[in-house]
Protein backbone atom coordinates (compact mmCIF):
# COMPACT_ATOMS: atom_id res chain seq x y z
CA UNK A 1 0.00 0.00 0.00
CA UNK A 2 2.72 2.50 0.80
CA UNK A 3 3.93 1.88 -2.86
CA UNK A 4 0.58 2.77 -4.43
CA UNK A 5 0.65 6.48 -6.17
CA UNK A 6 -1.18 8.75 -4.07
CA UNK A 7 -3.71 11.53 -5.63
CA UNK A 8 -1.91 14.77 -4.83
CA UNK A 9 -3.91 17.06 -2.21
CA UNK A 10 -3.12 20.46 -2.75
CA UNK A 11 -6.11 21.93 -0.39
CA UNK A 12 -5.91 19.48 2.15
CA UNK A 13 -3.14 19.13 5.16
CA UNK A 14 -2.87 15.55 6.61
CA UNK A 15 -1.59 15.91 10.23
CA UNK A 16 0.78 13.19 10.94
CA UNK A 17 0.12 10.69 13.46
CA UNK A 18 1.49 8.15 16.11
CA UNK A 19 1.47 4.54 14.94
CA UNK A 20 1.52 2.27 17.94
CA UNK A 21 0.23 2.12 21.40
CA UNK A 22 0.29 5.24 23.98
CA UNK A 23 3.29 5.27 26.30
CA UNK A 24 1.48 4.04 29.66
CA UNK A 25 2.07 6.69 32.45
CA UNK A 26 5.26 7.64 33.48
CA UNK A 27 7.11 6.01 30.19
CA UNK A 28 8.96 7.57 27.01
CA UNK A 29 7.33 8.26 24.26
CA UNK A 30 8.50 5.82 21.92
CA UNK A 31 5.62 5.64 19.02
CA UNK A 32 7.07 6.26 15.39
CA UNK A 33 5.77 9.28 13.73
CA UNK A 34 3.87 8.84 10.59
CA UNK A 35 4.88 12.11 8.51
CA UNK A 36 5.53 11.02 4.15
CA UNK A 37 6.06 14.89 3.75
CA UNK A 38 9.87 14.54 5.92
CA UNK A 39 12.74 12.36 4.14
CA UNK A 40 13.19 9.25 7.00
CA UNK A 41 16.05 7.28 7.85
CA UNK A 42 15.53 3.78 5.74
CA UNK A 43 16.55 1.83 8.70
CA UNK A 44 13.89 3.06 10.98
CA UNK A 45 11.01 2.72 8.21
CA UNK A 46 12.19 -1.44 7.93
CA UNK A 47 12.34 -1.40 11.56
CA UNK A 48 8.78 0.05 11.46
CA UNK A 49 7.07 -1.65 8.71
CA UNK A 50 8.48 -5.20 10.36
CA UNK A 51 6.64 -4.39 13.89
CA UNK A 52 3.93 -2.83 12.88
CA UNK A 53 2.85 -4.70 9.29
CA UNK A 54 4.26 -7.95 9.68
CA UNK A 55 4.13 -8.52 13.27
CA UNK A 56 0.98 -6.54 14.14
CA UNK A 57 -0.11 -8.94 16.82
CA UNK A 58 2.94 -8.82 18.48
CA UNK A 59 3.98 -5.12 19.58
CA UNK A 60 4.60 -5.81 22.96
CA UNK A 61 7.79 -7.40 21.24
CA UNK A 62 8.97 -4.27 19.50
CA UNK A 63 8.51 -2.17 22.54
CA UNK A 64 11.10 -4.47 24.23
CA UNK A 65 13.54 -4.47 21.57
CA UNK A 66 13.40 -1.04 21.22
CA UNK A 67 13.83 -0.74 25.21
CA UNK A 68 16.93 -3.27 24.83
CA UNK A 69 18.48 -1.43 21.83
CA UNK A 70 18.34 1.86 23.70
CA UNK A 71 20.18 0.03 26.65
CA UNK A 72 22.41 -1.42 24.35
CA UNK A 73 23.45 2.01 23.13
CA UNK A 74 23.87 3.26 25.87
CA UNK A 75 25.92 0.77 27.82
CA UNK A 76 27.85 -0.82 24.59
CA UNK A 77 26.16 -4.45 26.31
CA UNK A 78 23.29 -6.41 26.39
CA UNK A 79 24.07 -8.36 29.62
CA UNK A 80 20.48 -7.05 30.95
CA UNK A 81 20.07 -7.99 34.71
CA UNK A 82 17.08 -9.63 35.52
CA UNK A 83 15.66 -6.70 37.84
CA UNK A 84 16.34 -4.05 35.40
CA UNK A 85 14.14 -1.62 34.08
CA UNK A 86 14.03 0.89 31.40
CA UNK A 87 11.74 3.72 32.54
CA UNK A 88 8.94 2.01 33.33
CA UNK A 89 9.44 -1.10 31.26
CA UNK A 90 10.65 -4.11 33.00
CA UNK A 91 13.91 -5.01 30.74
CA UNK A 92 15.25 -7.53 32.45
CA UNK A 93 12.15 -9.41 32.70
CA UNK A 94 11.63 -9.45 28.92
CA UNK A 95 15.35 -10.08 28.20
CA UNK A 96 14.98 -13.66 30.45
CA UNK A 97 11.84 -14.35 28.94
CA UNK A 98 13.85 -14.16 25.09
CA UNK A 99 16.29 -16.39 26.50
CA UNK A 100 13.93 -19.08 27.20
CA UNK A 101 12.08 -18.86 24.67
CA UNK A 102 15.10 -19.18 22.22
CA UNK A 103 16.11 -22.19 24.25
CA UNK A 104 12.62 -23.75 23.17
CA UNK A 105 12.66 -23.13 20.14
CA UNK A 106 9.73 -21.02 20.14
CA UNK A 107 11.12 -17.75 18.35
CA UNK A 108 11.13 -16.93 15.21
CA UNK A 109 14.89 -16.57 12.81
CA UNK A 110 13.97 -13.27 12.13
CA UNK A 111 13.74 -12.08 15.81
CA UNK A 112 16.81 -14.06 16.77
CA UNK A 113 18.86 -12.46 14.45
CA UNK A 114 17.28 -8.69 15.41
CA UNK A 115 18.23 -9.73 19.19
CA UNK A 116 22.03 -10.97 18.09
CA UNK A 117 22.47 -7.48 16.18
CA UNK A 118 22.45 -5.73 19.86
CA UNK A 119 24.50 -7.99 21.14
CA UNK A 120 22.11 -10.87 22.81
CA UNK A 121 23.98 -13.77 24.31
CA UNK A 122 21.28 -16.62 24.68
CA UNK A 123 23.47 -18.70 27.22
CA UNK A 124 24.74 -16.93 30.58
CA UNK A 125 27.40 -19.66 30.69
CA UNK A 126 27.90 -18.33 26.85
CA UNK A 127 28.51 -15.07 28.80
CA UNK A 128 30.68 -15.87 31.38
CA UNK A 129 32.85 -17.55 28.83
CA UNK A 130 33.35 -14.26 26.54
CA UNK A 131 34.21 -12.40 29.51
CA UNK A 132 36.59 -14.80 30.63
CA UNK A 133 37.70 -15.27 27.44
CA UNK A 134 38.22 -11.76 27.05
CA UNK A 135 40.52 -11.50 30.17
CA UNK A 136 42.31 -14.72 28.70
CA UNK A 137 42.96 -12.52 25.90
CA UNK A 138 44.80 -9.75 27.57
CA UNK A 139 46.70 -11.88 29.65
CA UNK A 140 47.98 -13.84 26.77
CA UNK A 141 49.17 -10.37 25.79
CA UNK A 142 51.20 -9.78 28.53
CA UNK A 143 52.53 -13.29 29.11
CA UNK A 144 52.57 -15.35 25.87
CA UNK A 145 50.90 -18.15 26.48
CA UNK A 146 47.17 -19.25 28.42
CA UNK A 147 49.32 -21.83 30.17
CA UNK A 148 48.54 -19.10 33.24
CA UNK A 149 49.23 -20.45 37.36
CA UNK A 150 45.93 -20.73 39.03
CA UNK A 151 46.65 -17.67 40.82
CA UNK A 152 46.58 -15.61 37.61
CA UNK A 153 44.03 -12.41 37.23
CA UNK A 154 43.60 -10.15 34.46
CA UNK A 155 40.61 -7.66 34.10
CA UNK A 156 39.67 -8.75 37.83
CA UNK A 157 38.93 -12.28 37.11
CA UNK A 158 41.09 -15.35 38.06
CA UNK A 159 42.08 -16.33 34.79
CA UNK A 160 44.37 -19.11 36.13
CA UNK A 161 41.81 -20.85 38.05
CA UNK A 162 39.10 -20.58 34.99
CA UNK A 163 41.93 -21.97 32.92
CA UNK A 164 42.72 -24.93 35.01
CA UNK A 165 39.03 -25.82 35.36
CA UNK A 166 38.40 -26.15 31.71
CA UNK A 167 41.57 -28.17 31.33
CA UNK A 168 40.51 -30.79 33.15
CA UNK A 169 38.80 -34.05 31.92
CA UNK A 170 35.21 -33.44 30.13
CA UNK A 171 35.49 -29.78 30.95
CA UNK A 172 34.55 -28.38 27.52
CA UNK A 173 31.97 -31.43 26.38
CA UNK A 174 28.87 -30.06 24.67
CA UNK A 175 30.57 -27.13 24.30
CA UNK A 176 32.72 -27.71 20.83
CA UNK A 177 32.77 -23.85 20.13
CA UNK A 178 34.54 -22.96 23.51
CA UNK A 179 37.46 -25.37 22.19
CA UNK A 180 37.84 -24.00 18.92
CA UNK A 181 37.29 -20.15 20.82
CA UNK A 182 40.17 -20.74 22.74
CA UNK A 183 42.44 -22.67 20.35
CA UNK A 184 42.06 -19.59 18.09
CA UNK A 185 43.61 -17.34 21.11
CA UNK A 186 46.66 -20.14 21.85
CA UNK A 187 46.50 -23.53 19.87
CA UNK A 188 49.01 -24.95 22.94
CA UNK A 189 46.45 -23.38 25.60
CA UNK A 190 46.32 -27.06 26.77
CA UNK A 191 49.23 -29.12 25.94
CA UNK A 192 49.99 -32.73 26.73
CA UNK A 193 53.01 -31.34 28.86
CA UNK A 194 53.85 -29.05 32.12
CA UNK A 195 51.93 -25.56 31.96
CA UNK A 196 55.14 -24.95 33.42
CA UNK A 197 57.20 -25.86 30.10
CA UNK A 198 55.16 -24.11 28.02
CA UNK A 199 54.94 -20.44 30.02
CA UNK A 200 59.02 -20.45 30.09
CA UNK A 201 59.15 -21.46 26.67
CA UNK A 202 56.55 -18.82 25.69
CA UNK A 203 59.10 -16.60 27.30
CA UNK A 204 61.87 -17.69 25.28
CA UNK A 205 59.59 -17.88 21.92
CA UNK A 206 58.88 -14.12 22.42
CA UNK A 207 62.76 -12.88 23.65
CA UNK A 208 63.94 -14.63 20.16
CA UNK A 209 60.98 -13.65 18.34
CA UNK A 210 63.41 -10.29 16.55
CA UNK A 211 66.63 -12.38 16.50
CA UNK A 212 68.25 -13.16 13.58
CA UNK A 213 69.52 -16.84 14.61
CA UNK A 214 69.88 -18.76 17.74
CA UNK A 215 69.36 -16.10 20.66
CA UNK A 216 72.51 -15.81 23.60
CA UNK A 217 70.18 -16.57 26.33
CA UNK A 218 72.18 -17.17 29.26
CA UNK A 219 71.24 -17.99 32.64
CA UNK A 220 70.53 -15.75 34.90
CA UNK A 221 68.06 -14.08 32.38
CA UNK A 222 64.80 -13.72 34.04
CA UNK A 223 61.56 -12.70 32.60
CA UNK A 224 58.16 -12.80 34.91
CA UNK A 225 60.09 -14.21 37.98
CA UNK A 226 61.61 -17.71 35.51
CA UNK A 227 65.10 -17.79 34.53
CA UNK A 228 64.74 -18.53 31.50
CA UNK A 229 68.48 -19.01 30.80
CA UNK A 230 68.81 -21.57 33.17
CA UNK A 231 65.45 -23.95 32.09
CA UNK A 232 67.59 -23.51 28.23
CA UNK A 233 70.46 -24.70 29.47
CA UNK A 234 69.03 -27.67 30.95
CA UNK A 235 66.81 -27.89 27.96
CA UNK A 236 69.92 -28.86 25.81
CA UNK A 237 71.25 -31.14 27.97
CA UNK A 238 71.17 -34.38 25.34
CA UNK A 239 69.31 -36.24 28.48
CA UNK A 240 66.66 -34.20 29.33
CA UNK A 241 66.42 -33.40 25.61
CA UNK A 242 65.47 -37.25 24.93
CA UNK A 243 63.38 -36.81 27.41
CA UNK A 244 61.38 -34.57 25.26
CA UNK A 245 57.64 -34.99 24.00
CA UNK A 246 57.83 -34.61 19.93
CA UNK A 247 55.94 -31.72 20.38
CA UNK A 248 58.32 -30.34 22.66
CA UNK A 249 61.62 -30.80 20.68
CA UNK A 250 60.26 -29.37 17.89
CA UNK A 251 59.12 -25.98 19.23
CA UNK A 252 62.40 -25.63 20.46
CA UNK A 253 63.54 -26.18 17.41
CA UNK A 254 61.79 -24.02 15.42
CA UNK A 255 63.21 -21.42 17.52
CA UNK A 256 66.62 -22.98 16.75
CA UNK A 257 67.84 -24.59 19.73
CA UNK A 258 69.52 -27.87 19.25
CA UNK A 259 70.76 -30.12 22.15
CA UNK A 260 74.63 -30.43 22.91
CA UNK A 261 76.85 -33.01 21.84
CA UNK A 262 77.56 -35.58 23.87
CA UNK A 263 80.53 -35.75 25.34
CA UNK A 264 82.89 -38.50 24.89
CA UNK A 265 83.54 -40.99 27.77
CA UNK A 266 86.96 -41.08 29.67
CA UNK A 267 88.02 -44.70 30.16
CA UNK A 268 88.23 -45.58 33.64
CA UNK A 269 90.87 -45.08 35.08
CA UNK A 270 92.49 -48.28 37.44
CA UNK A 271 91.47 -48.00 41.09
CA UNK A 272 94.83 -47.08 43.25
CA UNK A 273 92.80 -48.01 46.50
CA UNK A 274 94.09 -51.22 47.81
CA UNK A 275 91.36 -53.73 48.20
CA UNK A 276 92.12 -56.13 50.73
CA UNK A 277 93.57 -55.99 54.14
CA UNK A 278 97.43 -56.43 53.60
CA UNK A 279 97.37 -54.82 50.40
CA UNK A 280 96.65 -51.55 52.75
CA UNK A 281 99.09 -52.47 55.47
CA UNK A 282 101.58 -52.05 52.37
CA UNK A 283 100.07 -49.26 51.21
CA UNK A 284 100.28 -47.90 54.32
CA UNK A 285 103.77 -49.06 55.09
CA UNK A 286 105.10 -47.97 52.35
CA UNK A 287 103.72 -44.12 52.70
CA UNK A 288 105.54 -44.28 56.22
CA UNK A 289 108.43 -45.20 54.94
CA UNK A 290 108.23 -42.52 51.92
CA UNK A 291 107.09 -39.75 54.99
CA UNK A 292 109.32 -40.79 57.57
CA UNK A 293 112.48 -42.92 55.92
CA UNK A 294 112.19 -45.80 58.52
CA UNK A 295 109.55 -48.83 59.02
CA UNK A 296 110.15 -48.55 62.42
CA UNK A 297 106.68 -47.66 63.50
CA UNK A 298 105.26 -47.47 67.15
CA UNK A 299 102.68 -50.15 67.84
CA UNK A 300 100.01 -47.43 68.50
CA UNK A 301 100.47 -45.65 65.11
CA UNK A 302 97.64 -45.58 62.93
CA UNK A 303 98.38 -44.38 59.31
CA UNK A 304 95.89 -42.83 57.07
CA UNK A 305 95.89 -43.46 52.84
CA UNK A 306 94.42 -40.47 50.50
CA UNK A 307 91.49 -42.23 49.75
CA UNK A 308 90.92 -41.71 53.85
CA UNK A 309 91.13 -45.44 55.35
CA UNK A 310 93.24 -45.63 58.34
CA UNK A 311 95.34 -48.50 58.97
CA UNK A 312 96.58 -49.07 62.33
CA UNK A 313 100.19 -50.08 60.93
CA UNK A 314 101.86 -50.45 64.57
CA UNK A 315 99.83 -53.57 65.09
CA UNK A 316 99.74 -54.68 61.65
CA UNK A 317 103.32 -55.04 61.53
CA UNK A 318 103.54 -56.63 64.58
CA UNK A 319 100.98 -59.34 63.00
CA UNK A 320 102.59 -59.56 59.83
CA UNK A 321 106.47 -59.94 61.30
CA UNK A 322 105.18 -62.29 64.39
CA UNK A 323 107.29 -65.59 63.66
CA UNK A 324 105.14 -68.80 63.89
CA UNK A 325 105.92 -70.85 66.84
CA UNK A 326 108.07 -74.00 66.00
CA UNK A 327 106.68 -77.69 66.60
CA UNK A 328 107.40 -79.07 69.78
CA UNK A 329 109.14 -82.44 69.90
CA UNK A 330 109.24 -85.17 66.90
CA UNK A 331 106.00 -86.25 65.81
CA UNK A 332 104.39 -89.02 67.46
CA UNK A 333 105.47 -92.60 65.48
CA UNK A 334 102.48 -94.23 63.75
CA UNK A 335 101.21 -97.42 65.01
């Protein structure tokens, strides 16, 4: 009808008018006004001729999403609480009650997507989430990695703690999109290895991020209370590097690191510790001698080797240099 060519009325001035219900008493007014003769904004007059020609039965609707797109505008959010009202309307109320319905499957594609435009987030856990994932996001751009401690906050939320939950077991089933949300901020936000691993080798990742090579990273280089120096060194060590994860060996060396050689092994070397007793009276002798130039050695004396065993060599001697007694008599004559 609004297409149809109009007889001019030269004589005749049409007042405009209000199309849709009064404002009830101590509300805005918030009717659209009706005036051809003014050039209007094309986004109003869809808004309008959707409420008012297509969903005529329903404008108890429009006057809430017109209530939520003024809050919206005005608070850049359309986390609505439940007591909230705007003027005289009760928001909150009529936010909730969009929410369940969407949950039931009783609205409509075309309202879902006019809710979504100002921001609607159907699922308060769906809420929480952004927000946290929000705060993930700003610590992951002070730190490097999500691999945060549990006593992590950023934006006044504990980060850490919402972290570790979702890392655990069965945390994120039913909710695929949380996953992917959070790979898409840090694809290692939950590795298969220490947190601790990954946040110093975030650190490292970002110090050699504008070196041309293998960065000098030496220990005693600390960054966020690690020493990041020192967890390389050990890094490279060819045992704890075979210790490695795949994963793990080749982040590092994508960054360049490579393990050290191994060194080669010294052949052992013959022990110069006498073994049994007499061997170490010898020993022991012998080092008197060298020391003192005589074996005479008082009975008392005890002697100590390098390796640190003492040898009481007065007595040993006197053991050792003891003549056995002789046989006494002939032997008896067999019968």
């Amino acid at each position: 009808m609004l297409a149809i060519p109009q007889e001019p009325q030269k004589d005749v001035a049409q007042p405009s008018q209000h199309i849709g219900p009064p404002p009830e008493e101590g509300e805005d007014e918030s009717r659209l006004l009706l005036r051809f003769a003014a050039p209007r904004d094309p986004v109003m007059v869809a808004d309008w001729v959707s409420f008012n020609v297509i969903d005529t039965e329903k404008q108890d609707w429009a006057r809430g999403w017109a209530a939520l797109k003024k809050f919206t505008e005005r608070e850049q959010h359309a986390r609505v609480p439940y007591g909230y009202k705007e003027g005289a309307y009760p928001l909150g109320q009529w936010v909730a009650e969009q929410r369940r319905a969407y949950g039931a499957g009783q609205m409509t594609g075309q309202r879902a997507r006019r809710l979504e435009q100002l921001g609607m987030v159907w699922s308060p856990a769906d809420e929480r989430f952004q927000e946290n994932l929000e705060a993930a996001r700003a610590y992951l751009e002070e730190h490097w990695t999500l691999c945060a401690p549990r006593s992590a906050t950023m934006l006044d939320r504990p980060v850490g703690q919402w972290l570790s939950n979702l890392r655990r077991p069965g945390a994120l089933e039913g909710h695929p999109e949380w996953k992917t949300a959070l790979e898409a901020v840090d694809e290692d936000w939950n590795p298969s290895w220490p947190a601790e691993w990954q946040r110093h080798y975030a650190a490292l990742r970002d110090l050699v991020a504008d070196e041309e090579g293998q960065a000098d990273v030496l220990p005693g280089f600390t960054v966020h209370g690690m020493d990041i120096g020192k967890w390389l060194a050990r890094q490279r060590k060819p045992e704890v590097w075979q210790a490695l994860t795949d994963g793990q060996r080749e982040r590092l060396e994508q960054l360049g690191i490579v393990p050290l050689a191994l060194e080669p092994e010294e052949p052992a070397k013959p022990s110069a510790t006498p073994v049994g007793a007499f061997e170490r009276g010898v020993a022991a002798l012998a080092q008197y001698k060298a020391r003192e130039g005589s074996v005479t050695v008082p009975r008392a004396h005890v002697e100590r080797l390098e390796d640190g065993t003492e040898v009481r060599l007065g007595v040993f001697l006197t053991l050792e240099l003891v003549p056995l007694p002789a046989p006494v008599g002939p032997p008896a004559p067999c019968t």
